[in-house]
N, C-alpha and C. Protein backbone atom coordinates (compact mmCIF):
# COMPACT_ATOMS: atom_id res chain seq x y z
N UNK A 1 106.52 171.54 64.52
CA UNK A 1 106.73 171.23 63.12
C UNK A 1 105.77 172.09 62.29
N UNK A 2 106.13 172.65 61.43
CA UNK A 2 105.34 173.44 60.43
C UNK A 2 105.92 173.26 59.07
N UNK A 3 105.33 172.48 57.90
CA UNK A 3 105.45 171.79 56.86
C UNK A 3 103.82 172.51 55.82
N UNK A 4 104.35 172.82 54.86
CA UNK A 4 103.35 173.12 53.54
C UNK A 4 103.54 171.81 52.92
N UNK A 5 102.08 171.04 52.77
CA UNK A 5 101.87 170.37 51.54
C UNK A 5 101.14 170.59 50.73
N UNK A 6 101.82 170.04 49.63
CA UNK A 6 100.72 170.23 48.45
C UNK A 6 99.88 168.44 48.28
N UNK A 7 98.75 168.98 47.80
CA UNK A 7 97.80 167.65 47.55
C UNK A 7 98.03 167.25 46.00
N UNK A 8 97.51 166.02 45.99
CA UNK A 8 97.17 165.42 44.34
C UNK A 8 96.15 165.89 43.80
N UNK A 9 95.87 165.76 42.46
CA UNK A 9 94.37 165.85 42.04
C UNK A 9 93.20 165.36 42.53
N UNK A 10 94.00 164.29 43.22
CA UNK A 10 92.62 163.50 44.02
C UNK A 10 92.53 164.17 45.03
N UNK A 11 93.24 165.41 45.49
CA UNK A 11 92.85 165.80 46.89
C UNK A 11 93.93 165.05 47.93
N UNK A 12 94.70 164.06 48.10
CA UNK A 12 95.45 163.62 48.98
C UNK A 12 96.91 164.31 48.91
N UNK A 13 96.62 164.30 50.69
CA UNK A 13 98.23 164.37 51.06
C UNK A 13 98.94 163.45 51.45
N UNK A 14 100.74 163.76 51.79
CA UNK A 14 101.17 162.33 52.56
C UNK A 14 101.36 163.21 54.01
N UNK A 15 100.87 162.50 54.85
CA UNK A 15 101.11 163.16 56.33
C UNK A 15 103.06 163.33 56.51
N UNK A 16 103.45 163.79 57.26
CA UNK A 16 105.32 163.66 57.01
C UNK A 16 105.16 162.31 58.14
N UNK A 17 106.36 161.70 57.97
CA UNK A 17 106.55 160.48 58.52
C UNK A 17 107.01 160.05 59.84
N UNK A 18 107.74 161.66 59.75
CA UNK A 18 108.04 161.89 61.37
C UNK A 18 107.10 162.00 62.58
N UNK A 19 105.99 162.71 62.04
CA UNK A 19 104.82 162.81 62.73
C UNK A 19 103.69 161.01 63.00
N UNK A 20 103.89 160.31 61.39
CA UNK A 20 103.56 159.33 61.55
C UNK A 20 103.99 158.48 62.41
N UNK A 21 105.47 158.36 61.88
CA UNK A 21 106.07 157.12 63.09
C UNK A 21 106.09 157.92 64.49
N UNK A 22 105.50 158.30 64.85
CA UNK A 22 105.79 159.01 66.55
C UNK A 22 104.26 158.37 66.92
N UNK A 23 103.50 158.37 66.16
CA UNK A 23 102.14 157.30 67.21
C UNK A 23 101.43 156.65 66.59
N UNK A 24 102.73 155.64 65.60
CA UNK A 24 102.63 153.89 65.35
C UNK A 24 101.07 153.70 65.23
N UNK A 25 100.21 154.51 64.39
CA UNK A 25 99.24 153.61 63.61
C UNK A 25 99.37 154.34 61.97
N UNK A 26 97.99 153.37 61.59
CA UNK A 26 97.86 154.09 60.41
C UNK A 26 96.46 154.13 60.53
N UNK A 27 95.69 154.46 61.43
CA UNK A 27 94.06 154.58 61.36
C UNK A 27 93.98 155.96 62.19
N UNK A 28 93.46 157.26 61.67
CA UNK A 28 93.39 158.36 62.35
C UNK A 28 91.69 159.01 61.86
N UNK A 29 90.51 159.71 62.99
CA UNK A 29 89.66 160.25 63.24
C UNK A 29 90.22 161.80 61.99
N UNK A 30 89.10 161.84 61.61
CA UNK A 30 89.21 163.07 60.79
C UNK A 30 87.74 164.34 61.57
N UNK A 31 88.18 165.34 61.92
CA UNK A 31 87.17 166.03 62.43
C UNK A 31 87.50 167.68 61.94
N UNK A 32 86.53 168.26 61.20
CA UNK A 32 86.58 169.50 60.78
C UNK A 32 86.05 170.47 61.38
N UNK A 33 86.77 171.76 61.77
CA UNK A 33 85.97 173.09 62.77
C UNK A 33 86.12 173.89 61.16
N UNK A 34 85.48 174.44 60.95
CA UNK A 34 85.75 175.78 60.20
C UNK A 34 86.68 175.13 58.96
N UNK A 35 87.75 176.27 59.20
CA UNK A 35 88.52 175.93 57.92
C UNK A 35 89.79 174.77 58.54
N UNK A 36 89.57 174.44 59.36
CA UNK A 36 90.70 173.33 60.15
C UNK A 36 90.47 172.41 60.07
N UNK A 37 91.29 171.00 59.84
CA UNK A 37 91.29 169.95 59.99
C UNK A 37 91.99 169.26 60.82
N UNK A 38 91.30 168.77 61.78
CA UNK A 38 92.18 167.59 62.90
C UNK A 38 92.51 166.52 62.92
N UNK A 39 93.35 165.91 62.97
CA UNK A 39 93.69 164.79 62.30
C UNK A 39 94.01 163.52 63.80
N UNK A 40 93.30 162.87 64.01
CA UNK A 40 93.72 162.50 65.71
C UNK A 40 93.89 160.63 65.41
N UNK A 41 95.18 160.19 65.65
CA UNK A 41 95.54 159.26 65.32
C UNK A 41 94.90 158.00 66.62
N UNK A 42 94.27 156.91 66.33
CA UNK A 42 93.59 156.08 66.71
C UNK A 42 94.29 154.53 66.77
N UNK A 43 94.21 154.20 67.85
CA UNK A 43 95.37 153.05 68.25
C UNK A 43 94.19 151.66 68.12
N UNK A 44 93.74 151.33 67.22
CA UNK A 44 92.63 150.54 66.85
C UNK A 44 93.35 148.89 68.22
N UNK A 45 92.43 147.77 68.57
CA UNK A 45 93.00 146.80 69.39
C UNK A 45 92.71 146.16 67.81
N UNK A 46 94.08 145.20 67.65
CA UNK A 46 93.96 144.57 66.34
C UNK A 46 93.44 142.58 66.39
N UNK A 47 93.14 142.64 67.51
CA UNK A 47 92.33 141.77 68.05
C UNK A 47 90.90 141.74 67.63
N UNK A 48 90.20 142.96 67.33
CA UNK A 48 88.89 143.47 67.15
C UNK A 48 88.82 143.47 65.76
N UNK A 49 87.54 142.58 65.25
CA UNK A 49 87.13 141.80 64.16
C UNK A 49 86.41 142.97 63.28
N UNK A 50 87.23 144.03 62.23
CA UNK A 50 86.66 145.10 61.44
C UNK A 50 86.75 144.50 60.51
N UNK A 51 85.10 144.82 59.78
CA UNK A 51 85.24 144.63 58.03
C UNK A 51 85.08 146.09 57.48
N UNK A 52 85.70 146.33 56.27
CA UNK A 52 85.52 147.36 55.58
C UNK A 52 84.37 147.34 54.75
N UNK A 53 83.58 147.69 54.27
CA UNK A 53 82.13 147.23 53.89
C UNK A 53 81.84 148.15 52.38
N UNK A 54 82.63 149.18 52.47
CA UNK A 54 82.61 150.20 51.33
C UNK A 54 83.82 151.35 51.75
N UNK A 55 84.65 151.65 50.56
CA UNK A 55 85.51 151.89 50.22
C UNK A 55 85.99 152.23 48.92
N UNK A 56 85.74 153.78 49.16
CA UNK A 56 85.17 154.65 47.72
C UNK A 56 86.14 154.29 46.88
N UNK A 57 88.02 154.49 46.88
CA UNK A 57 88.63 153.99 45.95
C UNK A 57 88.41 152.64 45.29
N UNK A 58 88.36 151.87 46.74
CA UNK A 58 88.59 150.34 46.14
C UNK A 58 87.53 149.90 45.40
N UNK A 59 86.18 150.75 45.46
CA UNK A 59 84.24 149.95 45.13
C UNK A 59 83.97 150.93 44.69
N UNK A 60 84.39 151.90 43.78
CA UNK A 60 83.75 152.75 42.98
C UNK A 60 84.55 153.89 42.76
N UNK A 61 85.72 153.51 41.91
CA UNK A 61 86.57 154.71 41.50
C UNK A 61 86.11 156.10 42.47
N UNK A 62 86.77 156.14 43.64
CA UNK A 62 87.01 157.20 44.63
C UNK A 62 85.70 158.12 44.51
N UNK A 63 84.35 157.67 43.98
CA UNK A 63 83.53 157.99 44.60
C UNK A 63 82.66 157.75 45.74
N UNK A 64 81.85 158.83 46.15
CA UNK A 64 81.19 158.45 47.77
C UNK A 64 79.37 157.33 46.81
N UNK A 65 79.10 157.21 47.45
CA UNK A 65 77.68 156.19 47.63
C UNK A 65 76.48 156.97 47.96
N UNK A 66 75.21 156.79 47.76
CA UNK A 66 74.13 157.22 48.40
C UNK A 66 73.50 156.89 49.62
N UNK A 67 73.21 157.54 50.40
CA UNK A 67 72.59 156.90 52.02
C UNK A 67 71.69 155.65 51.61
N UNK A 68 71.13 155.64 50.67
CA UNK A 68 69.98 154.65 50.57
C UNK A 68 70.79 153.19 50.07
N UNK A 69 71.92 153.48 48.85
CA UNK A 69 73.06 152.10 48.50
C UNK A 69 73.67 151.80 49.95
N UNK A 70 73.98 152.34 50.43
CA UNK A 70 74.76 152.31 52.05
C UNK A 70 73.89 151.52 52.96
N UNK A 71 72.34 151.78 53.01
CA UNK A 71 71.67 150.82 54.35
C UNK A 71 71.24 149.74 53.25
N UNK A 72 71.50 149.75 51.63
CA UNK A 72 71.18 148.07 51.53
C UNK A 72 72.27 147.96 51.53
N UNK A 73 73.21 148.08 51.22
CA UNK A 73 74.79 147.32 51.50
C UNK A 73 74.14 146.90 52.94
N UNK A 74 74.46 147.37 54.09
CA UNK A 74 74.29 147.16 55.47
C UNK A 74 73.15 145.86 55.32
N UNK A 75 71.88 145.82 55.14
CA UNK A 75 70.77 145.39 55.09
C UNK A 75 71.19 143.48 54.69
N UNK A 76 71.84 143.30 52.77
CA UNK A 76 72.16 142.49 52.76
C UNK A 76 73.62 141.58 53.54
N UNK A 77 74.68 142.38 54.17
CA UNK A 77 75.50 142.29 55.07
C UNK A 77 74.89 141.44 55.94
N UNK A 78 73.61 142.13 56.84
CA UNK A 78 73.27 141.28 57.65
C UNK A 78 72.59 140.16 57.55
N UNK A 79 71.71 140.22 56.43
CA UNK A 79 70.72 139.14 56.19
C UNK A 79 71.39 137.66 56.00
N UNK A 80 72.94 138.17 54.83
CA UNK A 80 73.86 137.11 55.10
C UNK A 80 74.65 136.34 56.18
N UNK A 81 74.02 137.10 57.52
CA UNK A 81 75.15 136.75 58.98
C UNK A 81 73.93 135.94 59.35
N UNK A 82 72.47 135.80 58.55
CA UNK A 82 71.74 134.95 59.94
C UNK A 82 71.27 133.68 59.56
């Protein structure tokens, strides 16, 4: 398959669907060499208890966070589990 997309302003593409529905998730590893991007689709067990904790669209208009907001996010996360 060889497909040109174009992105949004935000930078997103839509993967084609054909490629999607052929390995039934929607959670994929992003890993960059150079100018390449790999895109390696991840069969998560949906049994296994994930929280999303930060989530640049949803917690701060599609910006990223600072390492230091990130380990107190983490920090109070946990303090609340004990």
């Amino acid at each position: 398959m060889n497909k040109i997309l174009k992105s949004t302003v935000r930078g997103q593409i839509t993967l084609p669907k054909e490629w999607r529905d052929s390995h039934g998730t929607d959670h994929y590893r992003v890993q960059i060499e150079k100018n390449t991007l790999i895109l390696i689709p991840l069969h998560l067990d949906p049994e296994q208890d994930e929280d999303v904790i930060f989530n640049a669209d949803r917690d701060n208009d599609g910006k990223g966070i600072s390492l230091d907001s990130m380990i107190s996010m983490l920090t109070k996360i946990i303090h609340e589990q004990d």
